[in-house]
Protein backbone atom coordinates (compact mmCIF):
# COMPACT_ATOMS: atom_id res chain seq x y z
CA UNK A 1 0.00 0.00 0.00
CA UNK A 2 2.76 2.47 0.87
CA UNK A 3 4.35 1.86 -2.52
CA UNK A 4 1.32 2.23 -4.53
CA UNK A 5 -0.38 5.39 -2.68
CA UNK A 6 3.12 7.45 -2.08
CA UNK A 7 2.82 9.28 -4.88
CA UNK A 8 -1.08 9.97 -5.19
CA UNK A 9 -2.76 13.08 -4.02
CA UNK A 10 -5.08 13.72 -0.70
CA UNK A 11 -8.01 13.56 -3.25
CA UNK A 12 -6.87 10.52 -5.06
CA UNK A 13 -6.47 8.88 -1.48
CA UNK A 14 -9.84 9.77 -0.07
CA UNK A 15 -11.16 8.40 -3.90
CA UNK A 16 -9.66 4.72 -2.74
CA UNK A 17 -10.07 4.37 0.73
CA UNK A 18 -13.64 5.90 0.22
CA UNK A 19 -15.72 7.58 3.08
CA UNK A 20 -14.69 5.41 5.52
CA UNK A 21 -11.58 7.56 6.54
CA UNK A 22 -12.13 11.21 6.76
CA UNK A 23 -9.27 13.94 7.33
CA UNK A 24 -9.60 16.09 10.30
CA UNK A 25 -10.05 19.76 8.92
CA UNK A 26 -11.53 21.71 11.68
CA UNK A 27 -10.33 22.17 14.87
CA UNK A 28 -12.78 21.65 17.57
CA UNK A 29 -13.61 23.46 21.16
CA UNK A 30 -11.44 20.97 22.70
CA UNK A 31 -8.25 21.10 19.96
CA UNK A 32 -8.66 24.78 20.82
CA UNK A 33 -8.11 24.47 24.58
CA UNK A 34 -5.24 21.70 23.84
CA UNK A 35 -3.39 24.41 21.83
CA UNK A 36 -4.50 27.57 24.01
CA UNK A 37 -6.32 29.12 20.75
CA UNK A 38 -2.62 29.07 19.55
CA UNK A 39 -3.22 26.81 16.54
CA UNK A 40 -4.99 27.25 13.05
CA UNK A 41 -6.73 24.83 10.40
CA UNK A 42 -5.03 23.05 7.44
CA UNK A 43 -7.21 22.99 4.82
CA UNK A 44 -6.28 20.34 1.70
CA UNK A 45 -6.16 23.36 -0.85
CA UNK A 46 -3.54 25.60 0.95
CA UNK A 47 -0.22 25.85 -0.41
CA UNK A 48 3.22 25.12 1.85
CA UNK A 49 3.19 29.61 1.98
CA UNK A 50 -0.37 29.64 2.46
CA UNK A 51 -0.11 26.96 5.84
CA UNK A 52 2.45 29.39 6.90
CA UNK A 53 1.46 32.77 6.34
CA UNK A 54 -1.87 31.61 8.11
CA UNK A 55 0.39 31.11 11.72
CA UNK A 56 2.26 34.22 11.02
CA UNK A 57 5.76 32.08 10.09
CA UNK A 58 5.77 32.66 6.39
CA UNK A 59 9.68 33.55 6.63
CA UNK A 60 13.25 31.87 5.81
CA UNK A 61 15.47 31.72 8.44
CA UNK A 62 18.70 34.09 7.34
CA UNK A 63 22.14 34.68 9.22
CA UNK A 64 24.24 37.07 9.27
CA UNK A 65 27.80 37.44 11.52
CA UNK A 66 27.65 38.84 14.99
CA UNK A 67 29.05 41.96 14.46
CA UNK A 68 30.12 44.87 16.96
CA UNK A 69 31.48 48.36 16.30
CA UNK A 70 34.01 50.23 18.18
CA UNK A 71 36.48 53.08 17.81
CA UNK A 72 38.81 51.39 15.98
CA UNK A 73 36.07 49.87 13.27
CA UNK A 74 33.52 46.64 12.64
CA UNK A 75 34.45 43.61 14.35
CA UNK A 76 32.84 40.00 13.69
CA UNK A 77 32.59 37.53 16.58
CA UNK A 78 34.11 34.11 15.39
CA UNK A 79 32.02 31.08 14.91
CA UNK A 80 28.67 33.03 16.14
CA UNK A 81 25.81 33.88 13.83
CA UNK A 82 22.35 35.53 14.25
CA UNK A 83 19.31 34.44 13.00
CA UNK A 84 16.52 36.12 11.68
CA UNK A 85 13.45 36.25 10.60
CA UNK A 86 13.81 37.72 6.46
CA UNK A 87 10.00 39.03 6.51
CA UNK A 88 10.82 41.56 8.74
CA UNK A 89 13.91 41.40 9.87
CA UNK A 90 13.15 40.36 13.41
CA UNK A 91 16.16 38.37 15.83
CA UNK A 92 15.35 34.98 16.63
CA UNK A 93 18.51 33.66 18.79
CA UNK A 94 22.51 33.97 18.21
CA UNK A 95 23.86 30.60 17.24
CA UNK A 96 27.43 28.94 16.67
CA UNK A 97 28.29 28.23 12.87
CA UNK A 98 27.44 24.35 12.70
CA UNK A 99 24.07 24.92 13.56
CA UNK A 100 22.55 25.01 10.45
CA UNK A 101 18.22 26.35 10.68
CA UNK A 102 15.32 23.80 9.25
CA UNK A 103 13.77 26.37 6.78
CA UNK A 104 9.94 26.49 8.12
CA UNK A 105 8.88 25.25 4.34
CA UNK A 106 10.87 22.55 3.89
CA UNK A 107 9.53 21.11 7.72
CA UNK A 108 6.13 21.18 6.16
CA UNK A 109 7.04 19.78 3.26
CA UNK A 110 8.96 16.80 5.41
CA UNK A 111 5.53 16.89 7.45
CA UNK A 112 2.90 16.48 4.80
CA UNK A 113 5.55 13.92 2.77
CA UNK A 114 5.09 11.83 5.62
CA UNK A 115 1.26 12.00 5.70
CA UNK A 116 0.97 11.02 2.09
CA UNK A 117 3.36 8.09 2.17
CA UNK A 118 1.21 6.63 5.89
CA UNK A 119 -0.64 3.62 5.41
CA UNK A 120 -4.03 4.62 6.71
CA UNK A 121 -4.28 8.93 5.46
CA UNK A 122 -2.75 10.91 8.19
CA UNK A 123 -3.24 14.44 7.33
CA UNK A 124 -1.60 17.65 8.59
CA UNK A 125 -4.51 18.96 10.38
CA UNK A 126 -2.92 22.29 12.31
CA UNK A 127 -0.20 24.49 12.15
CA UNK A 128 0.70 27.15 15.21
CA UNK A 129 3.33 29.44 15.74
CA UNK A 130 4.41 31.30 19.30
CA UNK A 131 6.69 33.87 20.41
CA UNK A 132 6.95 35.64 17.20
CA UNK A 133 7.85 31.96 15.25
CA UNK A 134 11.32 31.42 17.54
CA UNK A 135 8.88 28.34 18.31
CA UNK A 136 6.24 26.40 15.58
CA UNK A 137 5.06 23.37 14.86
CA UNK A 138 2.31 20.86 13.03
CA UNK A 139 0.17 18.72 14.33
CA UNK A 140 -2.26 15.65 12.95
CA UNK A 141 -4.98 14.56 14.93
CA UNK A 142 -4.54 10.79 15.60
CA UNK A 143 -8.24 9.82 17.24
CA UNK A 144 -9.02 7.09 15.82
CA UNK A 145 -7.39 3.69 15.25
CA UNK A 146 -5.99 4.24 12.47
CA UNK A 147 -2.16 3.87 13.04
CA UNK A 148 -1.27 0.39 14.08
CA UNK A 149 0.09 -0.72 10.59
CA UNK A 150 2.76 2.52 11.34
CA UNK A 151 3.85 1.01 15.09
CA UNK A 152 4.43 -2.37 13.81
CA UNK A 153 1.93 -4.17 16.04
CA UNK A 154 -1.95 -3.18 17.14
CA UNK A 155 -1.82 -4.35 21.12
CA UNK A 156 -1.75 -1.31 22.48
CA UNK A 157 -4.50 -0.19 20.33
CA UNK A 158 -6.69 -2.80 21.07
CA UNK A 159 -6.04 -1.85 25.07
CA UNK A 160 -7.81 1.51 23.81
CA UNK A 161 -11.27 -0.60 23.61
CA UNK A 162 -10.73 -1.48 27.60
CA UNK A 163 -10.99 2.47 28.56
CA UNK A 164 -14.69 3.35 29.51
CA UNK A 165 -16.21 5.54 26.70
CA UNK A 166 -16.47 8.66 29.49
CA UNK A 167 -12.50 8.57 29.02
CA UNK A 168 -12.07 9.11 25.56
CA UNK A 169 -8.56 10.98 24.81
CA UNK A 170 -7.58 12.66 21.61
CA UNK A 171 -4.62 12.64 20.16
CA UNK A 172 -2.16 15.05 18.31
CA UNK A 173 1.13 13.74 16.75
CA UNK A 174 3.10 17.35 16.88
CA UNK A 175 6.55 18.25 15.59
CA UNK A 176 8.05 21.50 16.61
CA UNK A 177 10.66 23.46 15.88
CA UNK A 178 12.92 25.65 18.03
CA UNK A 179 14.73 28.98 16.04
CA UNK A 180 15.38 30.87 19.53
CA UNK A 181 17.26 28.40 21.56
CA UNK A 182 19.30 25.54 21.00
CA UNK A 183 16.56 22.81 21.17
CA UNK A 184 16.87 20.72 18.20
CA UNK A 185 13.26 19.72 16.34
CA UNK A 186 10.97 16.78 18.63
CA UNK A 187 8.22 15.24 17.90
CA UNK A 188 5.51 14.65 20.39
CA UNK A 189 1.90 13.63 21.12
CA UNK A 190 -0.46 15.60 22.79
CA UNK A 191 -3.47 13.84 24.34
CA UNK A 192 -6.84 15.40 25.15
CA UNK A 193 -8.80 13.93 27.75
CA UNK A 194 -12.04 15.22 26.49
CA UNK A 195 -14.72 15.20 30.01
CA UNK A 196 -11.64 17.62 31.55
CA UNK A 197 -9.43 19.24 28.37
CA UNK A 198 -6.37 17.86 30.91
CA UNK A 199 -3.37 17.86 28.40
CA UNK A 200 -0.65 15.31 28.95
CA UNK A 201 2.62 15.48 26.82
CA UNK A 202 4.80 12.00 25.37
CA UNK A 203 8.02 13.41 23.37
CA UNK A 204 10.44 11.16 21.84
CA UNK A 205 13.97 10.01 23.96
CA UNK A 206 15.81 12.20 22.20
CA UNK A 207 18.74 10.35 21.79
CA UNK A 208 17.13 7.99 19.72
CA UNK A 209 14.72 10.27 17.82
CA UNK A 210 15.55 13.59 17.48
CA UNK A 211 16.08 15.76 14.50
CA UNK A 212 18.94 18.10 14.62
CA UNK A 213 20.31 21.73 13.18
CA UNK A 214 23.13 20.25 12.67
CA UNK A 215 23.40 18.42 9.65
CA UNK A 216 21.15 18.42 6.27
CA UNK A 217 18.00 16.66 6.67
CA UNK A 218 16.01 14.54 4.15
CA UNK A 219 12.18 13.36 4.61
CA UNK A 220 13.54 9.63 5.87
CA UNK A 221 14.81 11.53 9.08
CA UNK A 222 11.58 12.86 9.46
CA UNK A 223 9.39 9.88 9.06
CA UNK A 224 11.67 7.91 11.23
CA UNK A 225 11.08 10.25 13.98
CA UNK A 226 7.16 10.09 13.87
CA UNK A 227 7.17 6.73 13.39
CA UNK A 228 8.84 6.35 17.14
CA UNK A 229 6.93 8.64 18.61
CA UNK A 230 3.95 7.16 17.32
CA UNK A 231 4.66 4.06 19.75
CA UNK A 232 3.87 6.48 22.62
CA UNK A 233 0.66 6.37 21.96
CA UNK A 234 0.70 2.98 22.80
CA UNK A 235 2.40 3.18 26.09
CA UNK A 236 -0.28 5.79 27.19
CA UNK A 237 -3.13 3.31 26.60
CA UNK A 238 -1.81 0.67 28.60
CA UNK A 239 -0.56 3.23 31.01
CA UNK A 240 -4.25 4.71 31.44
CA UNK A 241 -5.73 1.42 31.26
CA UNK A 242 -3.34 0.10 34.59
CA UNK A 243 -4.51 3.89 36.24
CA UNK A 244 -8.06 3.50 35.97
CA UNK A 245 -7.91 -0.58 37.19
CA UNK A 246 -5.72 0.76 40.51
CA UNK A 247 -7.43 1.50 43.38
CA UNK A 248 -5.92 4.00 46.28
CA UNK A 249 -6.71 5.34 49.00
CA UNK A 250 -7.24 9.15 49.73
CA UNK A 251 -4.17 9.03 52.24
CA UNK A 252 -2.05 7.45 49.36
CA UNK A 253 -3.32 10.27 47.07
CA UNK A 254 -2.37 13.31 49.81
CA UNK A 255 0.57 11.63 50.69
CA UNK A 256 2.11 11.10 47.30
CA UNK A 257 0.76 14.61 45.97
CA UNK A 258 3.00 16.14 49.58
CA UNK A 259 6.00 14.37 48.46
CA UNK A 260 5.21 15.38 44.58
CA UNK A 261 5.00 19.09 45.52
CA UNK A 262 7.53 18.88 48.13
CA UNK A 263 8.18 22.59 49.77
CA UNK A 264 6.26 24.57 47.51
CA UNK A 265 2.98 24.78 50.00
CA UNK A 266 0.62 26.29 47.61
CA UNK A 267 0.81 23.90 44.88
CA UNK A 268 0.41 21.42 47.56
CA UNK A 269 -3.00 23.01 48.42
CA UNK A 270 -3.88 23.47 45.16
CA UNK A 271 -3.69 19.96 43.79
CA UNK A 272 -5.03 19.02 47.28
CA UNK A 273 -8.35 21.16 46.48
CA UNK A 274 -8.72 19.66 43.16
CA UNK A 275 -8.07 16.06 44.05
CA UNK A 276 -10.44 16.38 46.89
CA UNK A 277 -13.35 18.66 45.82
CA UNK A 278 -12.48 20.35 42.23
CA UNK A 279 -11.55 17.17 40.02
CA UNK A 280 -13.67 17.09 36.25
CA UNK A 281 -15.08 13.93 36.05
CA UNK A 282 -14.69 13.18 39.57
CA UNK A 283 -18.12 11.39 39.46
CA UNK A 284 -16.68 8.81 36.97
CA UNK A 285 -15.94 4.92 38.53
CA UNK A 286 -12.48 5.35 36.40
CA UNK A 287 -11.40 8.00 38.57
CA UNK A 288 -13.42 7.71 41.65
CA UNK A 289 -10.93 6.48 44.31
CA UNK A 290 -8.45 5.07 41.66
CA UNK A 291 -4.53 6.43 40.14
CA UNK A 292 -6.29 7.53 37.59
CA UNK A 293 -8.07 10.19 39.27
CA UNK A 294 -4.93 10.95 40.83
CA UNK A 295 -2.74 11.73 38.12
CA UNK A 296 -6.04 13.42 36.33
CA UNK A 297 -5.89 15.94 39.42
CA UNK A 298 -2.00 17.20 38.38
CA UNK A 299 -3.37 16.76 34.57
CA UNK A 300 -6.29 19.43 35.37
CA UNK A 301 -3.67 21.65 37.25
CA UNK A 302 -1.07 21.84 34.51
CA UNK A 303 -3.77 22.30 32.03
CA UNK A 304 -5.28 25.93 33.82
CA UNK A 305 -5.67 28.61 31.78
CA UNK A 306 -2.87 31.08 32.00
CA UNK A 307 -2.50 34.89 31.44
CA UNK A 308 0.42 34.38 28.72
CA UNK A 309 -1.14 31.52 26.98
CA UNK A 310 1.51 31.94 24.54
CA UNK A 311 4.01 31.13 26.70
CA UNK A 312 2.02 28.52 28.26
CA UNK A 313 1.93 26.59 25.02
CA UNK A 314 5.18 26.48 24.80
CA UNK A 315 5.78 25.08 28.60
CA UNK A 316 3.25 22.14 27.70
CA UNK A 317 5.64 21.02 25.08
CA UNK A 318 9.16 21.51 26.83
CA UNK A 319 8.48 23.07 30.38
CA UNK A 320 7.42 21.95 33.43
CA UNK A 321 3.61 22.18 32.36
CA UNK A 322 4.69 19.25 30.12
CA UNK A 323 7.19 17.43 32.23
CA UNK A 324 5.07 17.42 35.48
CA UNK A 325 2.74 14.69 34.58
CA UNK A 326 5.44 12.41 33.72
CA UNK A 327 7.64 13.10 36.59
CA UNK A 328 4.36 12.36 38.71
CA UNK A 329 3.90 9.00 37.16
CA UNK A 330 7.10 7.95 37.28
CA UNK A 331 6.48 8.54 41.75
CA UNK A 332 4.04 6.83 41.59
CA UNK A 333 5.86 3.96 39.63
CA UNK A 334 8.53 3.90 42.27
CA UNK A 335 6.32 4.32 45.08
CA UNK A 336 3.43 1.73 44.86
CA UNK A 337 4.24 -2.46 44.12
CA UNK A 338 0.77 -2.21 42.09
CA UNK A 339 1.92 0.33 39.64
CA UNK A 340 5.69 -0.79 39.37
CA UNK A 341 4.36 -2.27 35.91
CA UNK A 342 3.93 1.01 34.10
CA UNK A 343 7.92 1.78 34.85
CA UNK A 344 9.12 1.08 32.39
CA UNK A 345 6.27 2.88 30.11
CA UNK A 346 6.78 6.06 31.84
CA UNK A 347 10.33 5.96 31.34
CA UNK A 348 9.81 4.82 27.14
């Protein structure tokens, strides 16, 4: 099938696989909370520019020497370049000279390559852009079990049949890209717990999946790198499925949210208050009294809305609003004999 389909268009793709698969063109309420009204549509007819221009990072990267000017004339720092932004000139981060920048077109064109060559029609469903582009990425919405044939196996997927129907998650497979700090590209899912809008974030081990600045990239790199991070989805379904079939009890839950927050007293008494009193979907038997809940309580925290949603999009994908969750489960892996089997997920 990959052979056959690579080259034919999105049209020619929906033609064959007829009605049954449909691409995801319009983001709803809840993709709009996941990406903090950061993220726009990708519609089929919209050119590489056109995807771009509409999240405000229709630009090549450019560099230029770091320069400084004294009394005794122009002098250019060694090995240090800046680079900016050539649609208006704006400074996105100083870099050494072996970095070498991802234009923002060609990612999309690695992107979308990707989808068309997939098995079962991934499309590129969203594009976003924050701090004035220094950070971007795509996303395609990966809801419904339609991947397995990409992560070499469908176990995992079938776990996804186990969770109760109240706990449906979405899920986004998102790269990004980094032009104001020396992060090099990731690629990461995003899941959407949809009776809450609690975001939880899976990125690639970088060392085994990561793209880089570094060298020249072609699409292979790229569709290695979703392919691996597509096996996270995977390890969150069995994860969520061992969550929901642990019970606790509410001292466990106090106890290991005390030694989660350790000296920082009003997170303590936040997550406290929403474990307790303030948890979405707190009626549910999957969270009533079981990990699930727990973990669901520093899910609903992390996912608050913020006064700088811009800059809290970018901490769900590589700051602590992102990291939390994991470093959470990974206590609670160490800390309780019944949930020692999700270890090694977390860690994955």
């Amino acid at each position: 099938m990959i052979n056959s389909t690579a080259q034919m268009s999105t049209q020619q793709l929906n033609n064959l696989l007829g009605e049954e698969v449909k691409p995801n063109r319009i983001l709803t309420p809840h993709d709009k909370r996941l990406f903090r009204n950061q993220a726009v549509p990708v519609y089929p007819h919209h050119t590489n520019e056109e995807i771009l221009a509409s999240a405000n990072a229709l630009f090549e990267v450019n560099t230029k020497s770091v320069q400084y000017e004294t009394a005794s004339g122009v002098h250019t720092v060694p090995n240090r370049v800046v680079w900016y932004r050539s649609d208006n000139d704006q400074h996105l981060g100083v870099f050494g000279t072996v970095r070498n920048p991802i234009q923002p077109v060609d990612l999309v064109e690695y992107f979308k390559t990707f989808t068309m060559s997939s098995e079962k029609l991934i499309t590129l469903d969203a594009i976003f852009s924050v701090d004035g582009g220094k950070t971007w990425g795509m996303g395609s919405k990966l809801t419904n079990d339609q991947l397995s044939g990409l992560v070499g196996g469908d176990q995992g997927f079938r776990i996804q049949n186990n969770i109760p129907k109240e706990e449906r998650t979405d899920v986004w497979l998102v790269v990004t890209d980094y032009l104001g700090e020396s992060r090099a590209p990731k690629a990461y899912l995003l899941f959407n717990t949809l009776v809450c809008d609690n975001g939880m974030t899976r990125k690639v081990e970088e060392k085994v999946a990561s793209l880089t600045h570094l060298r020249k990239h072609g699409c292979e790199d790229v569709h290695s790198v979703l392919r691996k991070a597509l096996r996270q989805q995977e390890a969150f379904h069995r994860i969520q499925d061992r969550l929901i079939n642990t019970q606790i009890s509410r001292e466990y839950a106090i106890n290991a949210l005390k030694e989660f927050c350790g000296d920082q007293e009003q997170k303590f008494k936040s997550l406290e208050r929403i474990y307790t009193t303030g948890l979405i979907g707190g009626h549910l038997d999957s969270r009533k009294g079981t990990a699930w809940g727990l973990l669901s309580a520093v899910t609903q925290h992390t996912s608050q809305r913020s006064s700088n949603e811009d800059k809290a999009m970018k901490s769900q994908l590589v700051g602590g609003r992102g990291s939390s969750p994991q470093k959470f489960l990974l206590q609670l892996s160490e800390t309780s004999d019944a949930l020692a089997p999700i270890r090694e997920l977390v860690t994955a």
